[in-house]
N, C-alpha and C. Protein backbone atom coordinates (compact mmCIF):
# COMPACT_ATOMS: atom_id res chain seq x y z
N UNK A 1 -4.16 -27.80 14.01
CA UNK A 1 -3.07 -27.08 13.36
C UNK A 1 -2.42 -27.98 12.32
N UNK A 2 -2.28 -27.54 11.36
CA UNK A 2 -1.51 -28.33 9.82
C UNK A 2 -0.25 -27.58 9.81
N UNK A 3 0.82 -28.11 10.01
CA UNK A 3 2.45 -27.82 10.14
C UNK A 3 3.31 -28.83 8.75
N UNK A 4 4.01 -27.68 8.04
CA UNK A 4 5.09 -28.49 7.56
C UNK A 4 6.70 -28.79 8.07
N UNK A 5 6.67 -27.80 8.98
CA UNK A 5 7.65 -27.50 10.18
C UNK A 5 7.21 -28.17 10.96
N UNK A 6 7.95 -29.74 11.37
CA UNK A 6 7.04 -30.50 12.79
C UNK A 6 7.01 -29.65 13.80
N UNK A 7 8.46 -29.24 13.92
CA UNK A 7 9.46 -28.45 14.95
C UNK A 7 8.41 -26.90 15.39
N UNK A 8 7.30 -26.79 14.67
CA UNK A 8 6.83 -25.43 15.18
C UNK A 8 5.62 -25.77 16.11
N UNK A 9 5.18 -27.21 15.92
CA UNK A 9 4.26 -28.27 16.87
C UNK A 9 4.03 -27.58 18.31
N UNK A 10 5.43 -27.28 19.17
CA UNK A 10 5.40 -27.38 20.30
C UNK A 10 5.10 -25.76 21.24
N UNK A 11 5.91 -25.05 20.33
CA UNK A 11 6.09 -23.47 20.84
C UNK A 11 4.48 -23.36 20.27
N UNK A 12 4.07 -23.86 19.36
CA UNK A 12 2.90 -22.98 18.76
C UNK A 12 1.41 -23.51 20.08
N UNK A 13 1.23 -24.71 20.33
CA UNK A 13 0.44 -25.37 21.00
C UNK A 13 0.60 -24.62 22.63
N UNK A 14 2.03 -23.83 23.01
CA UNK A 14 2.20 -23.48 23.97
C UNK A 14 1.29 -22.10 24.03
N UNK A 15 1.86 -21.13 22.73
CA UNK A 15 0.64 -20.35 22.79
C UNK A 15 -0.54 -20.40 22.74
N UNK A 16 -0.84 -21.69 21.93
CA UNK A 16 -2.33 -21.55 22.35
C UNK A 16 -3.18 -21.56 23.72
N UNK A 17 -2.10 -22.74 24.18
CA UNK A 17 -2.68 -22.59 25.73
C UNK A 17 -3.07 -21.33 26.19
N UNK A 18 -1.78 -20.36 25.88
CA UNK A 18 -2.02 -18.72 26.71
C UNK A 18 -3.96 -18.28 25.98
N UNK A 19 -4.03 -18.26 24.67
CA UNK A 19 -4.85 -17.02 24.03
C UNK A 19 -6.10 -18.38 24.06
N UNK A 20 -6.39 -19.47 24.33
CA UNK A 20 -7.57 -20.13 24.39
C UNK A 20 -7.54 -21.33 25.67
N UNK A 21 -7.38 -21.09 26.47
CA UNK A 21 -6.92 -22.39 27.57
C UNK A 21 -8.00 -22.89 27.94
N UNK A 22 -7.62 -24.35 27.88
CA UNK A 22 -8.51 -25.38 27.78
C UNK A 22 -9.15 -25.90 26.64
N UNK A 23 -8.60 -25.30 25.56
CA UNK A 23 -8.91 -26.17 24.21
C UNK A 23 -7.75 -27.30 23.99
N UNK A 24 -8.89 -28.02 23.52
CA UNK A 24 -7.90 -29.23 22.92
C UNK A 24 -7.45 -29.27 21.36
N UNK A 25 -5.79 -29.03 21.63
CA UNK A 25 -5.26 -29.11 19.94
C UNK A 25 -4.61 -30.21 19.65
N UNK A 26 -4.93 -30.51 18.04
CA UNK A 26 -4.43 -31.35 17.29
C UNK A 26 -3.72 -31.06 16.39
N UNK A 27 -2.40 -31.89 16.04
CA UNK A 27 -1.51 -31.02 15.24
C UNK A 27 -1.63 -32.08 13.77
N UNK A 28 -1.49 -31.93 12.82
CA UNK A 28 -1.38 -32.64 11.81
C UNK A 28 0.39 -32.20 11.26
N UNK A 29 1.00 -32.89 10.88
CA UNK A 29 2.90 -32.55 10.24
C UNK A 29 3.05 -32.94 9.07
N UNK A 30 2.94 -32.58 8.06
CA UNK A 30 3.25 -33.14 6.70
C UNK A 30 4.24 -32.09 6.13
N UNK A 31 5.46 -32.71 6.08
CA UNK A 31 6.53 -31.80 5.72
C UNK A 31 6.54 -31.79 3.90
N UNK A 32 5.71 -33.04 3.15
CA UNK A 32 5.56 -33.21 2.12
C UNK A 32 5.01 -32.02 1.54
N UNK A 33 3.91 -31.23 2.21
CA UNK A 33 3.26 -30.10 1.23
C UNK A 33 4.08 -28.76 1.24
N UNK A 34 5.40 -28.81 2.34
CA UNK A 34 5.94 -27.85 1.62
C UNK A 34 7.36 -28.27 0.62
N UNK A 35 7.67 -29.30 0.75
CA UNK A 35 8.58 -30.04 -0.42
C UNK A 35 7.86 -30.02 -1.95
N UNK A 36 6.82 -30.11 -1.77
CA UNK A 36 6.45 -30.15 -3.04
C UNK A 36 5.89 -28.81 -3.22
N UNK A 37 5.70 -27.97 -2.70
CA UNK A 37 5.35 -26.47 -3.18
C UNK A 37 6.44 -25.96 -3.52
N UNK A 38 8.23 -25.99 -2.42
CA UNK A 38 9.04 -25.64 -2.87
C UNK A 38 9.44 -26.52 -4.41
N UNK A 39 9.28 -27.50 -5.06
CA UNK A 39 9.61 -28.16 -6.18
C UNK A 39 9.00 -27.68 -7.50
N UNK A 40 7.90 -26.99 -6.76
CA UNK A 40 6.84 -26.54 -8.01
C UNK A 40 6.74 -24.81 -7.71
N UNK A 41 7.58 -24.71 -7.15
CA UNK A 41 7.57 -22.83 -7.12
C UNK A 41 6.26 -22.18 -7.00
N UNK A 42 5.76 -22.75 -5.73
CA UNK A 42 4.07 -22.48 -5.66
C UNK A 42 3.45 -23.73 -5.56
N UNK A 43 2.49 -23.61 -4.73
CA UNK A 43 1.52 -24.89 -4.44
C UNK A 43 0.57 -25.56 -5.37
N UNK A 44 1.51 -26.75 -5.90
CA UNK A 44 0.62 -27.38 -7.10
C UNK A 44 -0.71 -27.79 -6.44
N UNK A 45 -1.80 -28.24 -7.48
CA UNK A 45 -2.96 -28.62 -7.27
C UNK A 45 -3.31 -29.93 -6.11
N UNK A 46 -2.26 -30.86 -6.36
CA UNK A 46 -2.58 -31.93 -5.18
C UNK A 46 -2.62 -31.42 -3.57
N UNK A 47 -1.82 -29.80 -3.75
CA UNK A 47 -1.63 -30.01 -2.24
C UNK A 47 -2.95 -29.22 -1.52
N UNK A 48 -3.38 -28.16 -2.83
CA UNK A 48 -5.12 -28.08 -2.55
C UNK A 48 -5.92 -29.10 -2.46
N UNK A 49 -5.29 -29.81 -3.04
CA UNK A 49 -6.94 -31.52 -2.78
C UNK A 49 -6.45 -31.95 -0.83
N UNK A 50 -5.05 -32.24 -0.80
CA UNK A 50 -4.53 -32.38 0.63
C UNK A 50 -4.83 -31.77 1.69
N UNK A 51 -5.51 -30.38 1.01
CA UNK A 51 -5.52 -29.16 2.53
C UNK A 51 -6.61 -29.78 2.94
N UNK A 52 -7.84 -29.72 1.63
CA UNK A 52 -9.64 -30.02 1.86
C UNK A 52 -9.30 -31.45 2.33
N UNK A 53 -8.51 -32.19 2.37
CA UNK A 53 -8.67 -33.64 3.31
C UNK A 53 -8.49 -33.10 4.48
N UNK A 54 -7.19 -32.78 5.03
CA UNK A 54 -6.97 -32.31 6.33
C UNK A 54 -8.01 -31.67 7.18
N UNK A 55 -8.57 -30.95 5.96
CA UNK A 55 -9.86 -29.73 7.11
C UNK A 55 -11.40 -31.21 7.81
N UNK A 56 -10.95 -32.04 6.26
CA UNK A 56 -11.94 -33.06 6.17
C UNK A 56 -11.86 -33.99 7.68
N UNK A 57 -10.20 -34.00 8.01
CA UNK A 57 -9.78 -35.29 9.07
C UNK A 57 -9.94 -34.36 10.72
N UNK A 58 -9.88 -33.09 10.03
CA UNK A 58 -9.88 -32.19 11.66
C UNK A 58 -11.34 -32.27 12.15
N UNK A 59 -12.42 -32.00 10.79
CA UNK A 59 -13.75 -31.64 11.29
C UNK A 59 -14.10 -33.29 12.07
N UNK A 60 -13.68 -34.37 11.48
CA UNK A 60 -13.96 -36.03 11.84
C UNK A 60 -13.34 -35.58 13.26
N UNK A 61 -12.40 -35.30 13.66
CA UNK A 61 -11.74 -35.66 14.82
C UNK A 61 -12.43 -34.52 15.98
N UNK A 62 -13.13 -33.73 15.13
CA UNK A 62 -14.00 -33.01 16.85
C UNK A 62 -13.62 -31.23 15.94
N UNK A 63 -12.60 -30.74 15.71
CA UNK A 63 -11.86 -29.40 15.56
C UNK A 63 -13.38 -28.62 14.70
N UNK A 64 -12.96 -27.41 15.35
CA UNK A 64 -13.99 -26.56 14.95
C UNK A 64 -13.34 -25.67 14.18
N UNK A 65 -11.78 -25.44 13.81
CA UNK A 65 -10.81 -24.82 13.25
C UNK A 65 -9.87 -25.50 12.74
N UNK A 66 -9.26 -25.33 11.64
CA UNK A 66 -8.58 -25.70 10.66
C UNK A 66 -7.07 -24.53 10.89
N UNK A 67 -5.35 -24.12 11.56
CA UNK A 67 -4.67 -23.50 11.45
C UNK A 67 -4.09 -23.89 10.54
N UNK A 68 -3.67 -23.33 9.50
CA UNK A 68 -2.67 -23.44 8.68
C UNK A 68 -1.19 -22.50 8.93
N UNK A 69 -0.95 -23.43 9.73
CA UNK A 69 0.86 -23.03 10.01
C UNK A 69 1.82 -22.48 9.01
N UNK A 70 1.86 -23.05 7.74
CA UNK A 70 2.88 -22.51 6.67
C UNK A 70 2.56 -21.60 5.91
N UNK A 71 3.63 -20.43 6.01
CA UNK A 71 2.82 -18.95 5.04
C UNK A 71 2.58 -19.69 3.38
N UNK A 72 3.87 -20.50 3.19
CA UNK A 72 4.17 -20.99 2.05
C UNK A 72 2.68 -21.78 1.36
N UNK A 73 2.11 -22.01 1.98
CA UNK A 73 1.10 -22.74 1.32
C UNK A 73 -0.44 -21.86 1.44
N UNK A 74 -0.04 -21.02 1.80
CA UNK A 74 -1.31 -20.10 2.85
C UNK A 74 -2.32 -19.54 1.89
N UNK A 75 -2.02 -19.59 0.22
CA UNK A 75 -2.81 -18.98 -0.22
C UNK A 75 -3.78 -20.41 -1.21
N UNK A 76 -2.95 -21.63 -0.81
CA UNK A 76 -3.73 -22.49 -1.22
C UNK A 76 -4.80 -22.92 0.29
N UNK A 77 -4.81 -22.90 1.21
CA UNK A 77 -5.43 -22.23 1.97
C UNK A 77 -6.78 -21.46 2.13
N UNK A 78 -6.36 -20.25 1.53
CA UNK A 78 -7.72 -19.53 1.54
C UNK A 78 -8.48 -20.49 -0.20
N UNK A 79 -7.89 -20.99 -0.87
CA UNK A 79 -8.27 -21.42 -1.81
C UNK A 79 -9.29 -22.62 -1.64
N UNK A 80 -8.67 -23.50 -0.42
CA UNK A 80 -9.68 -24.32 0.07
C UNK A 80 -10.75 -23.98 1.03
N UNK A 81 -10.58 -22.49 1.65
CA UNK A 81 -11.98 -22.64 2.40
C UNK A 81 -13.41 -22.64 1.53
N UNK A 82 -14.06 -22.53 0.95
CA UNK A 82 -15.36 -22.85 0.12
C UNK A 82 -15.39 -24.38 0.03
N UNK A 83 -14.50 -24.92 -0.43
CA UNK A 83 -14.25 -26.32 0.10
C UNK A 83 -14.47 -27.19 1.48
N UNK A 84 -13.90 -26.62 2.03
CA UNK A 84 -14.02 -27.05 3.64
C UNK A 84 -15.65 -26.58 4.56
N UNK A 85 -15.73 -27.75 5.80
CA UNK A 85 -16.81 -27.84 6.03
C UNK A 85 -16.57 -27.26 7.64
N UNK A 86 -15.28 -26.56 7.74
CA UNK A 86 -15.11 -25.82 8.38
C UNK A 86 -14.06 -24.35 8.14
N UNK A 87 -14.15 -23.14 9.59
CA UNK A 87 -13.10 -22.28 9.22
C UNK A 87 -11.43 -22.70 8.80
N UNK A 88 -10.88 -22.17 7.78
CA UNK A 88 -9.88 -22.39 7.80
C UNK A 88 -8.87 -20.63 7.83
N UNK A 89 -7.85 -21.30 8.76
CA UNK A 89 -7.11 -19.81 9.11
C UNK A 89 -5.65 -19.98 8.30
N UNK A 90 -5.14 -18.69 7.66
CA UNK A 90 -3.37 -19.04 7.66
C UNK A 90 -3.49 -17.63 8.78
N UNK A 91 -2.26 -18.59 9.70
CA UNK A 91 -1.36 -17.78 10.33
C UNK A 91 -0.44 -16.65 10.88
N UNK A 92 -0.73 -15.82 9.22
CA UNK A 92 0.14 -14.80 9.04
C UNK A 92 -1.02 -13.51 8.08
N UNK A 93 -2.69 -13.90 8.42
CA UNK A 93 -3.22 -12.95 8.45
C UNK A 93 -3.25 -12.03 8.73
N UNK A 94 -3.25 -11.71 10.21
CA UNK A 94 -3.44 -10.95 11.22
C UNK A 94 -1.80 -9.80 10.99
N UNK A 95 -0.83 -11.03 10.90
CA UNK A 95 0.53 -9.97 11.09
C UNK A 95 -0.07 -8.81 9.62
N UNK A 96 0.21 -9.67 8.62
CA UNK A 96 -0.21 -8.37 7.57
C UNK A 96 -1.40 -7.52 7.88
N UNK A 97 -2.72 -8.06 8.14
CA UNK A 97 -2.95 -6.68 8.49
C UNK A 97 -2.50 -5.74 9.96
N UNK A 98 -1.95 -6.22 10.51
CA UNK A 98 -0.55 -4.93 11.45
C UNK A 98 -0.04 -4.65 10.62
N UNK A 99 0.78 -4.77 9.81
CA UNK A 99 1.93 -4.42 9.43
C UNK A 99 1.41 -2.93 8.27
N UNK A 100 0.05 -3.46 7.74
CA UNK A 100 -0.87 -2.45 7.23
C UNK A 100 -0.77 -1.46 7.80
N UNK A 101 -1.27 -1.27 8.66
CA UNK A 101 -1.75 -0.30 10.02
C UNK A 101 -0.42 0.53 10.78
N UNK A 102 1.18 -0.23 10.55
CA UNK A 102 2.55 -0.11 11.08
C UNK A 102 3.14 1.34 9.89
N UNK A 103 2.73 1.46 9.04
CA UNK A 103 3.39 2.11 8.30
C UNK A 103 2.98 2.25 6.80
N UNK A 104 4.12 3.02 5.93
CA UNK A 104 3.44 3.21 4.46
C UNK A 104 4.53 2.32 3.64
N UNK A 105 5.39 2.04 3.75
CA UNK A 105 6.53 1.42 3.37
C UNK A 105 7.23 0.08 4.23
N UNK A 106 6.64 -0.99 3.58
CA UNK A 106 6.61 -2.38 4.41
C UNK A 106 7.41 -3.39 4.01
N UNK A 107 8.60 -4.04 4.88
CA UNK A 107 9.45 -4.57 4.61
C UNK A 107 9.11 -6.37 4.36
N UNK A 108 9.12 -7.17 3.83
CA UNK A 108 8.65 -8.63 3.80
C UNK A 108 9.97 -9.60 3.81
N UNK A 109 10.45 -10.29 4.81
CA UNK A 109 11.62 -10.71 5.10
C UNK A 109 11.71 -12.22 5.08
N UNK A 110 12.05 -12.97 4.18
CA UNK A 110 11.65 -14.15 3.80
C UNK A 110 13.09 -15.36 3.84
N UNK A 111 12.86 -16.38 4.39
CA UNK A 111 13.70 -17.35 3.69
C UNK A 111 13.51 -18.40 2.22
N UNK A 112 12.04 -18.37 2.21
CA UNK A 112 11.82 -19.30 1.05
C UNK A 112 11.84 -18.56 0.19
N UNK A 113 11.62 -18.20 -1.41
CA UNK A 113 10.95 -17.59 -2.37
C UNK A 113 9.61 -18.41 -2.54
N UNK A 114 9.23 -19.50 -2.16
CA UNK A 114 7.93 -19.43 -2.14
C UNK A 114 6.95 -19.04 -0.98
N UNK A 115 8.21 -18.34 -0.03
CA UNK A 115 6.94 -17.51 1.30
C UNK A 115 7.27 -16.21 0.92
N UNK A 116 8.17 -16.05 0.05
CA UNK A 116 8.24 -13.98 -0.45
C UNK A 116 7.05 -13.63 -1.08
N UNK A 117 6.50 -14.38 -2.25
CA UNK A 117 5.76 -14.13 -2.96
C UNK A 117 4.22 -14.12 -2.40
N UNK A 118 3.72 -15.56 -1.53
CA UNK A 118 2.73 -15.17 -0.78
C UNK A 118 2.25 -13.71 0.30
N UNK A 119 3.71 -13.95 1.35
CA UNK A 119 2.66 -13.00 2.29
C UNK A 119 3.32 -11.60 1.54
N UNK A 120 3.58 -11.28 0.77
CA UNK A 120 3.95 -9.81 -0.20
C UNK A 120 2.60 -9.43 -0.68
N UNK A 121 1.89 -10.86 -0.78
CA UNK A 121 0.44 -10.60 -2.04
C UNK A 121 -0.46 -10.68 -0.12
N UNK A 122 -0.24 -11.19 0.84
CA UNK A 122 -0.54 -10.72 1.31
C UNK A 122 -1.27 -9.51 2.34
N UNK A 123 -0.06 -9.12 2.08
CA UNK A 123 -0.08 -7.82 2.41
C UNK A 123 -0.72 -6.60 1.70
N UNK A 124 -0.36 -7.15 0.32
CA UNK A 124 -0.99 -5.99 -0.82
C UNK A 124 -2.53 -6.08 -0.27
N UNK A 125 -3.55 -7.47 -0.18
CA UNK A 125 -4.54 -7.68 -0.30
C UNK A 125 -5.08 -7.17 0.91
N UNK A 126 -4.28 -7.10 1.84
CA UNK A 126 -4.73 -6.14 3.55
C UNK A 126 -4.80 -4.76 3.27
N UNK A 127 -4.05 -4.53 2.23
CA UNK A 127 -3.57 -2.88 2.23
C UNK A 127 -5.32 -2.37 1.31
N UNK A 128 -5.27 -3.06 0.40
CA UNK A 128 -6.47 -2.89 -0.68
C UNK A 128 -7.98 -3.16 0.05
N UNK A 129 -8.39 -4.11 1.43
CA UNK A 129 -9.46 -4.32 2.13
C UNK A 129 -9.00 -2.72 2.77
N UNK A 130 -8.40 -2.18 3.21
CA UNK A 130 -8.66 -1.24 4.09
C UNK A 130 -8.33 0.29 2.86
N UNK A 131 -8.56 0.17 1.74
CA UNK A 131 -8.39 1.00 1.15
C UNK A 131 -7.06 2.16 1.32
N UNK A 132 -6.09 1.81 1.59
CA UNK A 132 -4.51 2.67 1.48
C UNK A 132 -3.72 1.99 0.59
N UNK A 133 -2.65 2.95 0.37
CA UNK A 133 -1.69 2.59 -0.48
C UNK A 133 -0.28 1.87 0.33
N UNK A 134 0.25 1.34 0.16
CA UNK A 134 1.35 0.75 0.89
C UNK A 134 2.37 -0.09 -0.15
N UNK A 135 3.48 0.54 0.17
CA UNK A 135 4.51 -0.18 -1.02
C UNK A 135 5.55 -1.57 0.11
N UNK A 136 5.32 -2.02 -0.73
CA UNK A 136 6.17 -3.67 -0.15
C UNK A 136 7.57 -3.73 -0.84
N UNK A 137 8.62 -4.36 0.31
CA UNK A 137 10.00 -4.36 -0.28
C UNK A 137 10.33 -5.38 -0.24
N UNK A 138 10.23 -6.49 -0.62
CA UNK A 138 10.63 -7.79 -0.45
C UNK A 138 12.56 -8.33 -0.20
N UNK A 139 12.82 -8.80 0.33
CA UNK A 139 14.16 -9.37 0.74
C UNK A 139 14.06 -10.88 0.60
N UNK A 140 14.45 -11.35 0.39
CA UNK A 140 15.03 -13.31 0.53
C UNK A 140 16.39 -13.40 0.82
N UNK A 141 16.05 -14.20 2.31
CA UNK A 141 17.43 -14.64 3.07
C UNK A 141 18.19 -15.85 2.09
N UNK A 142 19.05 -15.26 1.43
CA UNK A 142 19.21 -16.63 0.10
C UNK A 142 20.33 -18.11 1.71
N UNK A 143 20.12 -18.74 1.77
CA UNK A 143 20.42 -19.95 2.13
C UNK A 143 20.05 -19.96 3.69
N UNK A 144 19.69 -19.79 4.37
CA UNK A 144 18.95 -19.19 5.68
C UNK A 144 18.13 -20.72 5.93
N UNK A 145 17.12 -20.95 4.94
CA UNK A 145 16.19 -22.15 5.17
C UNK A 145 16.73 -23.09 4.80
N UNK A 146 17.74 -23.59 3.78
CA UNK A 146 19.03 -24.44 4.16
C UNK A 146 19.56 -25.00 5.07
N UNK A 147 20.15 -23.80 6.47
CA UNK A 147 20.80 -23.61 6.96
C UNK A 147 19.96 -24.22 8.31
N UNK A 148 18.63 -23.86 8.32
CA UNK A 148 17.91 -24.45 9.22
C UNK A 148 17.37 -25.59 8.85
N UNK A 149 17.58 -26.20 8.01
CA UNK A 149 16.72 -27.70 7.73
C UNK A 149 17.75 -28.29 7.87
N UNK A 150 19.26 -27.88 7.61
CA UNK A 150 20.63 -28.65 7.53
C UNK A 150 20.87 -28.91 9.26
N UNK A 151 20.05 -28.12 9.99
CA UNK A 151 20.69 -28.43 11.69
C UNK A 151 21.54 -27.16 11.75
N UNK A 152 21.71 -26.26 11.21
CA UNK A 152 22.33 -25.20 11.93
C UNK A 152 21.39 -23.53 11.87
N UNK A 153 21.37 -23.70 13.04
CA UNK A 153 19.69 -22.68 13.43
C UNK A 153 21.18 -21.38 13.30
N UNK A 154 21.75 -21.36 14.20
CA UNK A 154 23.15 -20.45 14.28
C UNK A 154 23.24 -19.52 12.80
N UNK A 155 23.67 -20.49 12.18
CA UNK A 155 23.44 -19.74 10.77
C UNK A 155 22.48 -19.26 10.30
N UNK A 156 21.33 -20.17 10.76
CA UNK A 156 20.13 -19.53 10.17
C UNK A 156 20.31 -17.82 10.24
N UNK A 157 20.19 -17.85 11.72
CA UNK A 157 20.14 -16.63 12.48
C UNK A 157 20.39 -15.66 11.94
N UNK A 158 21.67 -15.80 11.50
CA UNK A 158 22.48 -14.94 11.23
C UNK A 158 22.06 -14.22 9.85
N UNK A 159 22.22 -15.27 9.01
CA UNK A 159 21.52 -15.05 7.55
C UNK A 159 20.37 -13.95 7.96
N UNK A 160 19.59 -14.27 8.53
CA UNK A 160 18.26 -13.59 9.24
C UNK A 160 17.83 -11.90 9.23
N UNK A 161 19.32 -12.17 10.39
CA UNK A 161 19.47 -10.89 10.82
C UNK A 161 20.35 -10.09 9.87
N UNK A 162 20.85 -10.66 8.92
CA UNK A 162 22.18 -9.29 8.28
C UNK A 162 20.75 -9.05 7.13
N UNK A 163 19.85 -9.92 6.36
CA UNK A 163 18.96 -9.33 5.55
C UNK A 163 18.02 -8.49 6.55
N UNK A 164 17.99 -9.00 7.75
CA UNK A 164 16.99 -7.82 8.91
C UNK A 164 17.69 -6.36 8.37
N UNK A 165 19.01 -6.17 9.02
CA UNK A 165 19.88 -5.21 8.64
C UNK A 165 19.30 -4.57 7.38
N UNK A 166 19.61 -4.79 6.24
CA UNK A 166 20.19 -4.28 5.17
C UNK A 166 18.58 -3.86 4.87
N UNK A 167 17.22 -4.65 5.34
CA UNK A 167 16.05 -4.10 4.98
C UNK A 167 15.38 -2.94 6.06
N UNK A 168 16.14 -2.63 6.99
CA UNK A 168 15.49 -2.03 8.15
C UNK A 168 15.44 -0.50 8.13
N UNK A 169 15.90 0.06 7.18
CA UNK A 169 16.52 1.22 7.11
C UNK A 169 16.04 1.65 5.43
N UNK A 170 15.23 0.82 5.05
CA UNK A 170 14.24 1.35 3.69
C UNK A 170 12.95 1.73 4.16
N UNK A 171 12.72 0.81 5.61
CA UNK A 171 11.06 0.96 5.50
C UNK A 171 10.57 1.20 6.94
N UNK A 172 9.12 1.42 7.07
CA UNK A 172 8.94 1.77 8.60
C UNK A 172 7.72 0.63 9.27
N UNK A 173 8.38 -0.73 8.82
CA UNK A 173 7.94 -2.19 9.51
C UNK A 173 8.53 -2.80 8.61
N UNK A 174 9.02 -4.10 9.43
CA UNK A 174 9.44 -5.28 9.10
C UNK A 174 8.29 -6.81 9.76
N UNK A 175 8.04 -7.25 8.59
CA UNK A 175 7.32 -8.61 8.67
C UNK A 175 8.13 -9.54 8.30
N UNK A 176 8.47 -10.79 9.09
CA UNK A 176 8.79 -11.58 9.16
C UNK A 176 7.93 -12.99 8.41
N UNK A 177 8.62 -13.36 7.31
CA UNK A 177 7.15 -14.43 6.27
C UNK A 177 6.97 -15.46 7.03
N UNK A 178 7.49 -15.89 8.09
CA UNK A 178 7.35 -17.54 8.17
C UNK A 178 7.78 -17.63 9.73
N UNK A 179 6.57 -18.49 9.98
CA UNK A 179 6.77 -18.45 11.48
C UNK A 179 8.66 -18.79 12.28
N UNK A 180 8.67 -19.65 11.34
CA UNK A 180 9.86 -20.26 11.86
C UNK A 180 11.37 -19.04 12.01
N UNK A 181 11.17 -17.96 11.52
CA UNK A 181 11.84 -17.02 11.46
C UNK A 181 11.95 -15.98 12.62
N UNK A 182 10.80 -16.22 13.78
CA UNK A 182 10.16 -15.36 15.00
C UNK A 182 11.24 -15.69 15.68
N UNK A 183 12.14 -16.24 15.95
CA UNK A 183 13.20 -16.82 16.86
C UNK A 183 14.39 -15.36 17.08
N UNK A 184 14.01 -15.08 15.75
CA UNK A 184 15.49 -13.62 15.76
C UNK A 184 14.67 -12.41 16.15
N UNK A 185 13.18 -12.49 17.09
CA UNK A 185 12.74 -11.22 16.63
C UNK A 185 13.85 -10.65 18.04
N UNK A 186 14.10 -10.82 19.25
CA UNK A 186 14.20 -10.42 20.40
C UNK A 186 16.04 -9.79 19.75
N UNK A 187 16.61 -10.08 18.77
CA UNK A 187 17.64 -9.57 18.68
C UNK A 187 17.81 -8.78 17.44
N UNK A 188 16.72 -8.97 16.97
CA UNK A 188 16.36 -7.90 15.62
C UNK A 188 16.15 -5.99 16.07
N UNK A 189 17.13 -4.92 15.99
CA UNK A 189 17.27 -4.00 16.31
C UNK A 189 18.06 -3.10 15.76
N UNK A 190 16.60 -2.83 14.53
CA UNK A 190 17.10 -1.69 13.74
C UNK A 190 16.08 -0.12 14.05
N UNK A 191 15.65 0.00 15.12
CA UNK A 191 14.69 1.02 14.93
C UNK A 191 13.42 0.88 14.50
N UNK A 192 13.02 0.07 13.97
CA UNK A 192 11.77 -0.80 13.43
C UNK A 192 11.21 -1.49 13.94
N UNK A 193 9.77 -1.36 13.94
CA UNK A 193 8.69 -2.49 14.57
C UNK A 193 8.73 -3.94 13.74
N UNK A 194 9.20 -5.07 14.38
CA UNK A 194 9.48 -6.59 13.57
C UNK A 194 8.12 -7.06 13.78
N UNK A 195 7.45 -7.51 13.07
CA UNK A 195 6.32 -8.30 13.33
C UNK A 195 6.50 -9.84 12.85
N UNK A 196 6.15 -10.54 13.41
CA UNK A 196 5.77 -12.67 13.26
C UNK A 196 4.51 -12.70 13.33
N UNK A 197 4.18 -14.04 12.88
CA UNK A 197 2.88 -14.20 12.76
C UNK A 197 2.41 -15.16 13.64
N UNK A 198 3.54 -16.02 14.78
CA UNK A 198 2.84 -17.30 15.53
C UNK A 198 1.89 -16.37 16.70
N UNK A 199 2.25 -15.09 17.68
CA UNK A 199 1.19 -14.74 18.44
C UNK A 199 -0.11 -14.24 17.76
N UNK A 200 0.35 -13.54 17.45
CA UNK A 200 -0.82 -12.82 16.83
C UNK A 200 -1.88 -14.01 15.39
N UNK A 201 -0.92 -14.97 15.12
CA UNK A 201 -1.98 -15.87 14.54
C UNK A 201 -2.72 -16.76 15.15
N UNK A 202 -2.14 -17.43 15.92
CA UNK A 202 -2.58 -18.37 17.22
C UNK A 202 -3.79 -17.46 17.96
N UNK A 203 -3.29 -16.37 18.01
CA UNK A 203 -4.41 -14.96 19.04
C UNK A 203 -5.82 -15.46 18.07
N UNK A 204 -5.71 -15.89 16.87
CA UNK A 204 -7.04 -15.75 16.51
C UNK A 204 -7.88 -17.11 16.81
N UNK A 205 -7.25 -17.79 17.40
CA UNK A 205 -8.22 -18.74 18.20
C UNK A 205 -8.91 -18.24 19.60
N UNK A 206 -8.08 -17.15 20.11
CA UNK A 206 -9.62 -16.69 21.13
C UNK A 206 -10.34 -15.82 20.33
């Protein structure tokens, strides 16, 4: 697993246990590739040369899978698998295509602007493999990921949930961009199916 969130290391490795037990995971943490994607409004070119090392240091170390934890970088990602000498996954596949399948009008609930723009194109690109139409509404929690890098998750939350609010009642699903955001799903309750991407991405290791 490749994390720019160290902090998602532990909950995420827990699920894996559940959906593959008895594999052995390795986490790689470089908080650098999403500092510098957020600096460059999108994932400059070094951090594609960085992914194809990583896949390079997982396949050396035994891994038969490559996770890519951050939505934010996720489409440099699929950019490196032809590169890589193994599978490489982002995380928040699987949720978009649910969220496909959830409805015609799909909510994308973001703290970064550089995870709005990915899993949005996400989603479009799930909607277009399965041939339907599906309109995307994008939201950005404006200071939310601030608020959680500053040490106050509290606020995060909150931020979270009032853009949960104000998007829940346009559309008939809400996707959540970034794993680190799954924390508010159990109090998120607008009538709407919330989808995250750590089970159901992790799920794709069994």
């Amino acid at each position: 697993m490749l994390h720019t969130v160290p902090a998602l290391a532990a909950p995420l490795a827990e699920l894996a246990a559940e959906v593959r037990p008895g594999a052995r995971i390795l986490h790689f943490a470089d908080e650098s590739l999403l500092q510098d994607t957020i600096a460059n409004d999108g994932p400059p070119p070094h951090v594609l040369r960085r992914l194809v090392s990583y896949a390079m240091y997982a396949k050396e170390s035994g891994a038969g899978t490559l996770l890519v934890t951050c939505s934010s970088i996720g489409e440099a990602a699929e950019q490196a698998r032809p590169l890589a000498e193994l599978p490489i996954l982002r995380i928040d596949e699987p949720m978009a295509e649910e969220a496909v399948r959830a409805g015609d009008r799909i909510g994308v609930l973001a703290t970064l602007a550089t995870t709005l723009g990915p899993t949005t194109r996400a989603v479009q690109r799930a909607a277009s493999r399965h041939g339907v139409g599906r309109e995307v509404v994008p939201h950005l929690c404006e200071g939310a990921f601030d608020a959680l890098r500053g040490g106050d998750p509290a606020r995060h939350d909150a931020l979270v949930l009032d853009g949960f609010g104000r998007l829940a009642g346009q559309v008939d699903v809400v996707v959540l961009a970034q794993a680190s955001m799954a924390r508010i799903v159990t109090e998120a309750d607008g009538g709407v199916p919330v989808l995250s991407s750590p089970r159901s991405g992790v799920g794709q290791l069994a």
